[in-house]
Protein backbone atom coordinates (compact mmCIF):
# COMPACT_ATOMS: atom_id res chain seq x y z
CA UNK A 1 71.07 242.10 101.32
CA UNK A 2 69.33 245.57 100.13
CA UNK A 3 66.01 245.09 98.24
CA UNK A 4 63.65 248.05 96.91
CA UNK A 5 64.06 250.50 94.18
CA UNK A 6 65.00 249.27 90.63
CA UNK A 7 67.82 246.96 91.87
CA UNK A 8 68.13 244.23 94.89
CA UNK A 9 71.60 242.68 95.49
CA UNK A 10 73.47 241.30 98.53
CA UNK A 11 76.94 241.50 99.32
CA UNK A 12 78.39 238.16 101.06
CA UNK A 13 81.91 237.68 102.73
CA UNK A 14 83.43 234.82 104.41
CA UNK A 15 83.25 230.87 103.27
CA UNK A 16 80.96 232.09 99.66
CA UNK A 17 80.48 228.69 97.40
CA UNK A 18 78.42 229.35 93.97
CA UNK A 19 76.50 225.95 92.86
CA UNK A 20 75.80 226.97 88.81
CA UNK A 21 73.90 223.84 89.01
CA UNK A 22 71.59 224.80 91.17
CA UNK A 23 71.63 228.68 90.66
CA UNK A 24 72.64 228.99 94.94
CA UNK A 25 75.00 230.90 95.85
CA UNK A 26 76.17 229.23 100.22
CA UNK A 27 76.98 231.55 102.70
CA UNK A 28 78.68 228.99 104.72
CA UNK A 29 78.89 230.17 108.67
CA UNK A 30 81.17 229.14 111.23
CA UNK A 31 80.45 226.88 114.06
CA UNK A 32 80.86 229.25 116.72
CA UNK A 33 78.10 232.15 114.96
CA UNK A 34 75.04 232.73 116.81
CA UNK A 35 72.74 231.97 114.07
CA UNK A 36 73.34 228.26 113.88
CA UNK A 37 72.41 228.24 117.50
CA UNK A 38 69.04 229.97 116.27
CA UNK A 39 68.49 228.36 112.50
CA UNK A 40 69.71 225.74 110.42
CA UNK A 41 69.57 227.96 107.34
CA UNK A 42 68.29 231.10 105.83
CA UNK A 43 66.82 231.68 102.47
CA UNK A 44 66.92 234.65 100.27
CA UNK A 45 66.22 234.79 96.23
CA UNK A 46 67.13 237.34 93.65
CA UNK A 47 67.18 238.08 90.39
CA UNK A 48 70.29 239.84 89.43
CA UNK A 49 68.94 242.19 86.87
CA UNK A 50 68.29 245.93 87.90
CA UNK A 51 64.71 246.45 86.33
CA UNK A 52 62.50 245.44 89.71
CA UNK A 53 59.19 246.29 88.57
CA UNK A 54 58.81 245.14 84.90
CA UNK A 55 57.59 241.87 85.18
CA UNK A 56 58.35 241.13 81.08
CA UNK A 57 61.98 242.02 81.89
CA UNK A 58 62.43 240.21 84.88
CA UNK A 59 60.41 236.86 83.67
CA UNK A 60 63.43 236.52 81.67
CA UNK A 61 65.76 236.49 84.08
CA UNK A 62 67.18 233.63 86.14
CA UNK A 63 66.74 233.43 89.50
CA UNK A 64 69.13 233.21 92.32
CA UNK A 65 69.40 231.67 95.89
CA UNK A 66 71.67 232.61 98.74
CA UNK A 67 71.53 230.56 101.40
CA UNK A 68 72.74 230.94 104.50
CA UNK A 69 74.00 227.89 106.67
CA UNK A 70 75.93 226.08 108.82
CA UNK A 71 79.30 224.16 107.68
CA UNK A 72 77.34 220.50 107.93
CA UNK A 73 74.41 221.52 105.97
CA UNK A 74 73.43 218.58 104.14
CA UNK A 75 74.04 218.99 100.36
CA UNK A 76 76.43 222.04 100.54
CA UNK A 77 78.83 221.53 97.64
CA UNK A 78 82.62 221.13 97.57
CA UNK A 79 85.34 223.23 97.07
CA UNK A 80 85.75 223.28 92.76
CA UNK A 81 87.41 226.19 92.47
CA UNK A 82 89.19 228.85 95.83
CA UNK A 83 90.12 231.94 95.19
CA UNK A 84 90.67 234.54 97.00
CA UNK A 85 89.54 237.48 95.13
CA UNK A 86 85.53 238.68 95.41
CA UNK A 87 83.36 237.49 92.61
CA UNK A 88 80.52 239.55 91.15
CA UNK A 89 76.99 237.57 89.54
CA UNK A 90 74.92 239.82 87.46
CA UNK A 91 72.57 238.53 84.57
CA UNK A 92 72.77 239.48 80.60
CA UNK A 93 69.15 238.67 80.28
CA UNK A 94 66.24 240.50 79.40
CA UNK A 95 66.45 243.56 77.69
CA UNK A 96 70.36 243.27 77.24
CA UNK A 97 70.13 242.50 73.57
CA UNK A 98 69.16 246.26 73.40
CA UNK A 99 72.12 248.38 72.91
CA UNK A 100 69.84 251.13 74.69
CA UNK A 101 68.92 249.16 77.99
CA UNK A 102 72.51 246.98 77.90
CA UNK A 103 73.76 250.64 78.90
CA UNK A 104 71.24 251.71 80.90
CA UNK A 105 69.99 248.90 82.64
CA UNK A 106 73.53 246.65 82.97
CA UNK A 107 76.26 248.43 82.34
CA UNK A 108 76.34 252.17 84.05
CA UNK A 109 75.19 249.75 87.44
CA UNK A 110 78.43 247.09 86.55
CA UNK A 111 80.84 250.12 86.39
CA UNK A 112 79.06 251.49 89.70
CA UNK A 113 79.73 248.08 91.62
CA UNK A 114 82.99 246.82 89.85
CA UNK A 115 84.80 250.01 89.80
CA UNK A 116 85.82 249.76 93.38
CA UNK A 117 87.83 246.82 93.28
CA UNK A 118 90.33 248.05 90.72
CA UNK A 119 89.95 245.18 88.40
CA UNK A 120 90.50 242.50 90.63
CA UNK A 121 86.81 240.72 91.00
CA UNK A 122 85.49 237.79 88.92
CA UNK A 123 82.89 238.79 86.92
CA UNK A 124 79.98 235.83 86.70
CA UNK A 125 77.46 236.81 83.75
CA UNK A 126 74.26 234.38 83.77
CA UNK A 127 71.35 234.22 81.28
CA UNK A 128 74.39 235.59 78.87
CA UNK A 129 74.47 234.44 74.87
CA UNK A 130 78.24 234.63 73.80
CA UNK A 131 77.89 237.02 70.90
CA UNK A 132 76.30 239.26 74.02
CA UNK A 133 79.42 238.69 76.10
CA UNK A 134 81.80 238.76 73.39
CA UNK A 135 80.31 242.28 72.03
CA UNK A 136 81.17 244.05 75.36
CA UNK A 137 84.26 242.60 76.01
CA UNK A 138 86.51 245.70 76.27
CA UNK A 139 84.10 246.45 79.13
CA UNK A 140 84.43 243.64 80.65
CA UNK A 141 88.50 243.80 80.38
CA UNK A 142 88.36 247.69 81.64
CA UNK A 143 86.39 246.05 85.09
CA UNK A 144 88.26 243.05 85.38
CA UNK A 145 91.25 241.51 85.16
CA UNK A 146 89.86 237.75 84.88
CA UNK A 147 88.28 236.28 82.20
CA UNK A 148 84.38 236.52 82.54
CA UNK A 149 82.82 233.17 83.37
CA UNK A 150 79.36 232.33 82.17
CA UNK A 151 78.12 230.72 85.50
CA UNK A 152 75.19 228.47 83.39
CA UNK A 153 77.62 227.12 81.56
CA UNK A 154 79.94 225.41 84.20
CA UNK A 155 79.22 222.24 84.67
CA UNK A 156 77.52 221.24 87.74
CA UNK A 157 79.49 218.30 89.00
CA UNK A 158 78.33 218.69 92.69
CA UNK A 159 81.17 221.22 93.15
CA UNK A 160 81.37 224.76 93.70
CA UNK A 161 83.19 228.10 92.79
CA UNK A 162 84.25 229.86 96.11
CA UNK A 163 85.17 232.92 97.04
CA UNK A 164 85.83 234.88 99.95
CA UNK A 165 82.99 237.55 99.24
CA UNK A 166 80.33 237.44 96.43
CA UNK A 167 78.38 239.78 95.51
CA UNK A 168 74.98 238.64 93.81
CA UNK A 169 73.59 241.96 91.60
CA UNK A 170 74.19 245.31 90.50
CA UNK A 171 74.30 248.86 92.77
CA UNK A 172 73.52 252.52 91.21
CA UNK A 173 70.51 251.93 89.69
CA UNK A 174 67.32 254.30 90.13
CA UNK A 175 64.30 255.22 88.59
CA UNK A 176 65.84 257.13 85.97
CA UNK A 177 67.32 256.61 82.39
CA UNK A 178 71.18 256.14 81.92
CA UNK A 179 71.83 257.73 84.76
CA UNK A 180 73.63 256.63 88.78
CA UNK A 181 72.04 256.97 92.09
CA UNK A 182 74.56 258.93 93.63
CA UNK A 183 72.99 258.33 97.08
CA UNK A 184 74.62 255.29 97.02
CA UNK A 185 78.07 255.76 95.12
CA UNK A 186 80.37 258.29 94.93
CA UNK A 187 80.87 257.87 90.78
CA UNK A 188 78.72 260.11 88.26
CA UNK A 189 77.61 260.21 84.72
CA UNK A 190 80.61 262.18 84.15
CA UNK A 191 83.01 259.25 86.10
CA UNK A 192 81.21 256.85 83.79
CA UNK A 193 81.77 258.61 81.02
CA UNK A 194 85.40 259.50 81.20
CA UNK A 195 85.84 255.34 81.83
CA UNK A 196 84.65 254.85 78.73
CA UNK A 197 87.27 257.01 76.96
CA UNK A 198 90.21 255.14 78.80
CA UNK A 199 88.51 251.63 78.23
CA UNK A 200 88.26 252.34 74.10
CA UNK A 201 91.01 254.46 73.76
CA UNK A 202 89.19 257.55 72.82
CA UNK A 203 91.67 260.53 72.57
CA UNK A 204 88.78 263.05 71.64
CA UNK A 205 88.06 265.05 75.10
CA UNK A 206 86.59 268.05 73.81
CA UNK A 207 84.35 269.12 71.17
CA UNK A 208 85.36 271.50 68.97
CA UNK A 209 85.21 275.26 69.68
CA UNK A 210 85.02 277.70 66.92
CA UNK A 211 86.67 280.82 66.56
CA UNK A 212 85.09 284.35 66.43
CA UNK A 213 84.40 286.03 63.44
CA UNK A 214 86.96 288.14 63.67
CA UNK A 215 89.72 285.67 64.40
CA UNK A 216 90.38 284.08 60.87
CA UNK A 217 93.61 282.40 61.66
CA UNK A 218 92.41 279.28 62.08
CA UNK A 219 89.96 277.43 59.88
CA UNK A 220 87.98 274.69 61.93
CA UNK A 221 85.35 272.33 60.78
CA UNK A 222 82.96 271.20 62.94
CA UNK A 223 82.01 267.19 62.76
CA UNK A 224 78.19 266.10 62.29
CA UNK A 225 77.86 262.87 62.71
CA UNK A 226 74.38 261.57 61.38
CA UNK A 227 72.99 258.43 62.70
CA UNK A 228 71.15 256.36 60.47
CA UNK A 229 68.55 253.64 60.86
CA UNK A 230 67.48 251.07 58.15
CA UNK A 231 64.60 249.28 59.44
CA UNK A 232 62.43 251.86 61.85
CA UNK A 233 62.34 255.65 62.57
CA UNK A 234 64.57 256.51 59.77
CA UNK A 235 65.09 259.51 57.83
CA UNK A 236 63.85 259.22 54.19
CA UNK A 237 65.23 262.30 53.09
CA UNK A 238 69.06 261.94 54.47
CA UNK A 239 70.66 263.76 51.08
CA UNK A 240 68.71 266.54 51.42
CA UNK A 241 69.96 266.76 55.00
CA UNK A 242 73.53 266.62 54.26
CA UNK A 243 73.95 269.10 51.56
CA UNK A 244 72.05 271.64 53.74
CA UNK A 245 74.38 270.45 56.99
CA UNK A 246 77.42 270.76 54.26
CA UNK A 247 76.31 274.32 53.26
CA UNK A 248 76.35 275.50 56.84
CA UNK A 249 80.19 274.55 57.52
CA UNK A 250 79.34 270.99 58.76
CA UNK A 251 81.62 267.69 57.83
CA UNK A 252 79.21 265.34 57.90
CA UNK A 253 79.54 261.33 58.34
CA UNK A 254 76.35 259.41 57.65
CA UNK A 255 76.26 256.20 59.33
CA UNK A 256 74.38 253.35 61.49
CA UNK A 257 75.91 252.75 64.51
CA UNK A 258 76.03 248.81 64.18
CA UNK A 259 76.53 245.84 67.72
CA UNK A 260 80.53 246.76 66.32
CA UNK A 261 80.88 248.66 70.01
CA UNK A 262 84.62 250.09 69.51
CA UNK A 263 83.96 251.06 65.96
CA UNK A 264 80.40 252.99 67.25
CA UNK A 265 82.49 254.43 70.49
CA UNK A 266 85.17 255.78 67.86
CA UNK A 267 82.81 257.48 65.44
CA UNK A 268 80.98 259.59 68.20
CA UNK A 269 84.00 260.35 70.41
CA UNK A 270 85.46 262.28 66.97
CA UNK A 271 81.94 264.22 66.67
CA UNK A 272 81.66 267.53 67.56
CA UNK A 273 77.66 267.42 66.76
CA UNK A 274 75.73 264.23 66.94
CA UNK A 275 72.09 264.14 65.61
CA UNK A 276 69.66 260.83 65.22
CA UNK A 277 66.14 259.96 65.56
CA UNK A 278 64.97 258.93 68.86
CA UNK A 279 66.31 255.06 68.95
CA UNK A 280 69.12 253.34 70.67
CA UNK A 281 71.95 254.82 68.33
CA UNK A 282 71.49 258.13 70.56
CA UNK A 283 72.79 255.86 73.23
CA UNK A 284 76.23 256.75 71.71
CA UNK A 285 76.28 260.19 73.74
CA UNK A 286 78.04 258.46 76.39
CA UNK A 287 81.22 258.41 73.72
CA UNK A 288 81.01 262.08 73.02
CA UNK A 289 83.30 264.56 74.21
CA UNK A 290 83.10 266.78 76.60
CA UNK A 291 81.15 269.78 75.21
CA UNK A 292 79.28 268.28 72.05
CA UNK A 293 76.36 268.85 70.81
CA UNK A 294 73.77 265.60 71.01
CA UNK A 295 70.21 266.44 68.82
CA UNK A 296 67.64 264.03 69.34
CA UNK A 297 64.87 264.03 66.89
CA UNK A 298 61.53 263.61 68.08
CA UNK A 299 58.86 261.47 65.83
CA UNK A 300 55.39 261.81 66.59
CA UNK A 301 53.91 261.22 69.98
CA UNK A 302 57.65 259.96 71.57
CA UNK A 303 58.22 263.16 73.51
CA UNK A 304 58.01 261.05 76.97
CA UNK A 305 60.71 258.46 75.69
CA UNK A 306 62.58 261.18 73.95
CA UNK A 307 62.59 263.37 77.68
CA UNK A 308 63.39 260.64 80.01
CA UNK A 309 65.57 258.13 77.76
CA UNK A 310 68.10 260.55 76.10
CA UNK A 311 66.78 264.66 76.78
CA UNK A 312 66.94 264.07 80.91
CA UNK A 313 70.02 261.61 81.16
CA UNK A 314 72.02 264.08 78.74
CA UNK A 315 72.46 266.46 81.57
CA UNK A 316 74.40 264.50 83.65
CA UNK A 317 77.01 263.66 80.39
CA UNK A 318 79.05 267.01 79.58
CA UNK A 319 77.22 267.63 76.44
CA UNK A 320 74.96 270.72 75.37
CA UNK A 321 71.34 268.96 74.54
CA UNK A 322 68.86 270.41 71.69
CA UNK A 323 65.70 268.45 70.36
CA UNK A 324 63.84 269.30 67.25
CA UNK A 325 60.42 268.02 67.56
CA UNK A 326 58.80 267.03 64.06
CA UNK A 327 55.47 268.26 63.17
CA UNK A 328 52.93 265.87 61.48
CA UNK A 329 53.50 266.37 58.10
CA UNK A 330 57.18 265.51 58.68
CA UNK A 331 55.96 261.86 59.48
CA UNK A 332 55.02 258.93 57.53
CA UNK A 333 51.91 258.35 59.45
CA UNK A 334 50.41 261.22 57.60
CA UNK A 335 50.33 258.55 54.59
CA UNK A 336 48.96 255.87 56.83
CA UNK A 337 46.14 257.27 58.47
CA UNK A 338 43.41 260.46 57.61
CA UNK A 339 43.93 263.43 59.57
CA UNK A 340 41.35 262.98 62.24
CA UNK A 341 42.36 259.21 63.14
CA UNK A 342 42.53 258.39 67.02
CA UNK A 343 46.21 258.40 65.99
CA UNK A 344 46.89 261.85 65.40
CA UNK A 345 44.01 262.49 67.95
CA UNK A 346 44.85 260.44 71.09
CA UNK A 347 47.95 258.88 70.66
CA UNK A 348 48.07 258.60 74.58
CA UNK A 349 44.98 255.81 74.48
CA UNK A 350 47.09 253.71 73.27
CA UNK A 351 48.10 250.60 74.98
CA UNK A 352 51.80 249.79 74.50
CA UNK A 353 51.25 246.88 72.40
CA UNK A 354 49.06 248.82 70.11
CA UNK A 355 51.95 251.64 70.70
CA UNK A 356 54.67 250.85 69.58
CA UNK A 357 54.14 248.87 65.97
CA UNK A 358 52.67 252.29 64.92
CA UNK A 359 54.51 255.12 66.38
CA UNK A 360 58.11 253.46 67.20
CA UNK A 361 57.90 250.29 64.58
CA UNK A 362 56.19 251.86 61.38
CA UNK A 363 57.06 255.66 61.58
CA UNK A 364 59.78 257.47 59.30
CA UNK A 365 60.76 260.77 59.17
CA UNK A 366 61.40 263.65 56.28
CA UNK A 367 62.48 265.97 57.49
CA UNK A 368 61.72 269.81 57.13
CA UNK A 369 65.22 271.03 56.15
CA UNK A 370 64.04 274.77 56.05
CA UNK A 371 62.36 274.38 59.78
CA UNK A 372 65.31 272.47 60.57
CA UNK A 373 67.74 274.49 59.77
CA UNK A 374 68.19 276.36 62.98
CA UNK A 375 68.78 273.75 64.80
CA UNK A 376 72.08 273.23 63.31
CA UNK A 377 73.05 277.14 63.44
CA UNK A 378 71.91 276.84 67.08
CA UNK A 379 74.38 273.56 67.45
CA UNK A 380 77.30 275.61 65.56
CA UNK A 381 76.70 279.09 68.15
CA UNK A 382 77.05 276.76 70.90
CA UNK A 383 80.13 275.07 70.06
CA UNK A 384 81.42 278.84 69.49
CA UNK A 385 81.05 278.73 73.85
C-alpha cells in the first residue's frame, strides 16, 4: 500500500476476495508465508477517492478494509465469484457529480491506473448513483472490457468476488488541477487527451490554421464555440458577443455543454476557439484539438480558481491558453453592492462559505465587447501559427 499525497491505494495479488457486505477487501496468505508465523492478520483502511486532505470530500466517501490473513481466518468469505483477471475499486462519491472534479479528481487518475492492463480489469465503482455510472459509460468501455459492477449493490450473501490481484484506489493524482503525476506513470495530459479522441470517436486532431494574407486560395472559417451557462456566471449580453465574434470571421455555436458527455466531447473537438466563463463547461478543453484556442473568462475575484483549475492545467493539453479578466463594471455585483463594500474591497476575507454564494453563485457577466475584442483577434493570429 502507498499512502500520502492526494491519493492512497494498495495494489494486492494472490488469493484477493472482496466482501461488498462488509466493504473488506481479504488478502488471503498461504500457509507456508512468514507472516502467519508472526500475526494472525493485518489491518489497513482506505478511502478510494483521490482528494486526501478535504475532509467535506472525503466524509462522503465509503471506506475500505484490506485485510491481510491467513487461509483459516475465522469469517473470511467464500468463493462467489473467480476470475482470473485483476479487479480495480475506486469510489464515484463526493465531488463526482461535478463534471469539473469527475475529470479531475476520478477520471485522469482511472485512465492513469487502468490504462495498463489493456482493457482487461474489472472495474468496481462504490458510492456510485447509476445516472453517474451510466453518464460515463464510454469511459468506462474505452478502460474495460467488463461490465462495471457497482460493488454496494451486490448482495452480501456471505460470499465474495475474487480475484487474483485487486487493486483498491486510484494512481496519478497530485496536488494540481486536471493534471498526472508523471513521477509515478509514464502517461501525460497529452496521452490522456488523445484517449479521449479514440474513446468518442473524435476525428478533429487539429485546430484550424489560417492562411496568410496573401494566400487567398482557400477560404477557412475558424469555429468559436461559446459556452453558455443558465443558472450562475453567465453572460447577459451573449448577442452582442456573437455579432461582434461573427464580424471578425468567427462561426460561432452558442451552447451549454449539458451531463450529455459524447454530445459535449463532439461540440469542442470541432472548435477551433473555445471561450466560457470560469465554470466546469471549460472542463471541455480536454476534447479540443490539438492547437485550439481555450479563453477562460475571469469574473471578479476568481483569478486563483481561474489559474490553477483551467489557466495552469491548459499547458499540459496541446492548446494555446488566453484569459480576459473582467473589470468591475463588467459584473453584476456592481448592482448588488456600493462601490466601497468589503466586496469589491477585500474579497480575500472571505470565508468560503460566505465566498462562493456571492462571487461564484450570484455573479453574471456583460461583457465589454470593445475591450474584448482583442482577445478574439489575438485567438484568430494564433491559429494563423
Amino acid at each position: 500500500c502507498r499512502f500520502g499525497g492526494r491519493s492512497d491505494y494498495c495494489d494486492i495479488e494472490g488469493d484477493v476476495r472482496v466482501d461488498p457486505g462488509s466493504a473488506t477487501v481479504y488478502q488471503v496468505l498461504h500457509p507456508s508465508s512468514d507472516f502467519i508465523a508472526k500475526s494472525t492478520a493485518a489491518m489497513t483502511m482506505i478511502k478510494p477517492y483521490p482528494r486526501n486532505g478535504d475532509e467535506t470530500a472525503m466524509g462522503l466517501v465509503r471506506e475500505w478494509t484490506v485485510k491481510t490473513v491467513p487461509p483459516d481466518h475465522e469469517g473470511l468469505p467464500h468463493f462467489h465469484h473467480d476470475d482470473s483477471s485483476p479487479a480495480l475499486v475506486f469510489s464515484l462519491g463526493a465531488y463526482f457529480g461535478n463534471y469539473f472534479h469527475a475529470f479531475t479528481d476520478v477520471l485522469v487518475s482511472l485512465f492513469v491506473t487502468a490504462r495498463p492492463f489493456d482493457r482487461r480489469l474489472h472495474l468496481l465503482v462504490t458510492n456510485g448513483h447509476h445516472l453517474q455510472v451510466a453518464k460515463f459509460a464510454t469511459m468506462w468501455q474505452a478502460l474495460s472490457r467488463y461490465e462495471v459492477i457497482d460493488i454496494d449493490k451486490v448482495q452480501p450473501d456471505g460470499k465474495a468476488l475474487c480475484f487474483s490481484r485487486v487493486i483498491l484506489g486510484l494512481k496519478g493524482r497530485d496536488g494540481k488541477e486536471l493534471s498526472i503525476n508523471t513521477s509515478e506513470t509514464q502517461y501525460t495530459m497529452k496521452d490522456f487527451k488523445h484517449f479521449l479522441r479514440s474513446a468518442y470517436s473524435l476525428n478533429k486532431t487539429t485546430a484550424i490554421k489560417l492562411q496568410t494574407e496573401d494566400d487567398k486560395t482557400t477560404t477557412l472559417v475558424p469555429r468559436l464555440l461559446i459556452i453558455s451557462r443558465e443558472r450562475t456566471r453567465t453572460f447577459t449580453n451573449t448577442e452582442e458577443i456573437m455579432t461582434m465574434a461573427r464580424d471578425l470571421g468567427y462561426q460561432v455555436t452558442v451552447t451549454e455543454l449539458d451531463s450529455n458527455v459524447s454530445r459535449s466531447a463532439r461540440l469542442a473537438n470541432r472548435a477551433d476557439v473555445m471561450m466560457g466563463i470560469h465554470g466546469a463547461g471549460l472542463t471541455n478543453m480536454v476534447f479540443l484539438p490539438e492547437d485550439a484556442v481555450v479563453i477562460q473568462v475571469v469574473p471578479f475575484a476568481v483569478d486563483w480558481f481561474a489559474t490553477n483549475y483551467f489557466g495552469e492545467p491548459s499547458k499540459g493539453m496541446e492548446v494555446r491558453y488566453l484569459e480576459y479578466k473582467i473589470e468591475r463594471e463588467e459584473s453584476s455585483l456592481v448592482k448588488q453592492y456600493p462601490p466601497d463594500d468589503v466586496v469589491f474591497t477585500d474579497p480575500s476575507s472571505f470565508r468560503w462559505e460566505e465566498f462562493s454564494p456571492i462571487y461564484m453563485l450570484n455573479q453574471n457577466v456583460t461583457l465589454n465587447v470593445t475591450r474584448f475584442r482583442p482577445v478574439l483577434l489575438e485567438a484568430l493570429e494564433l491559429l494563423h501559427q
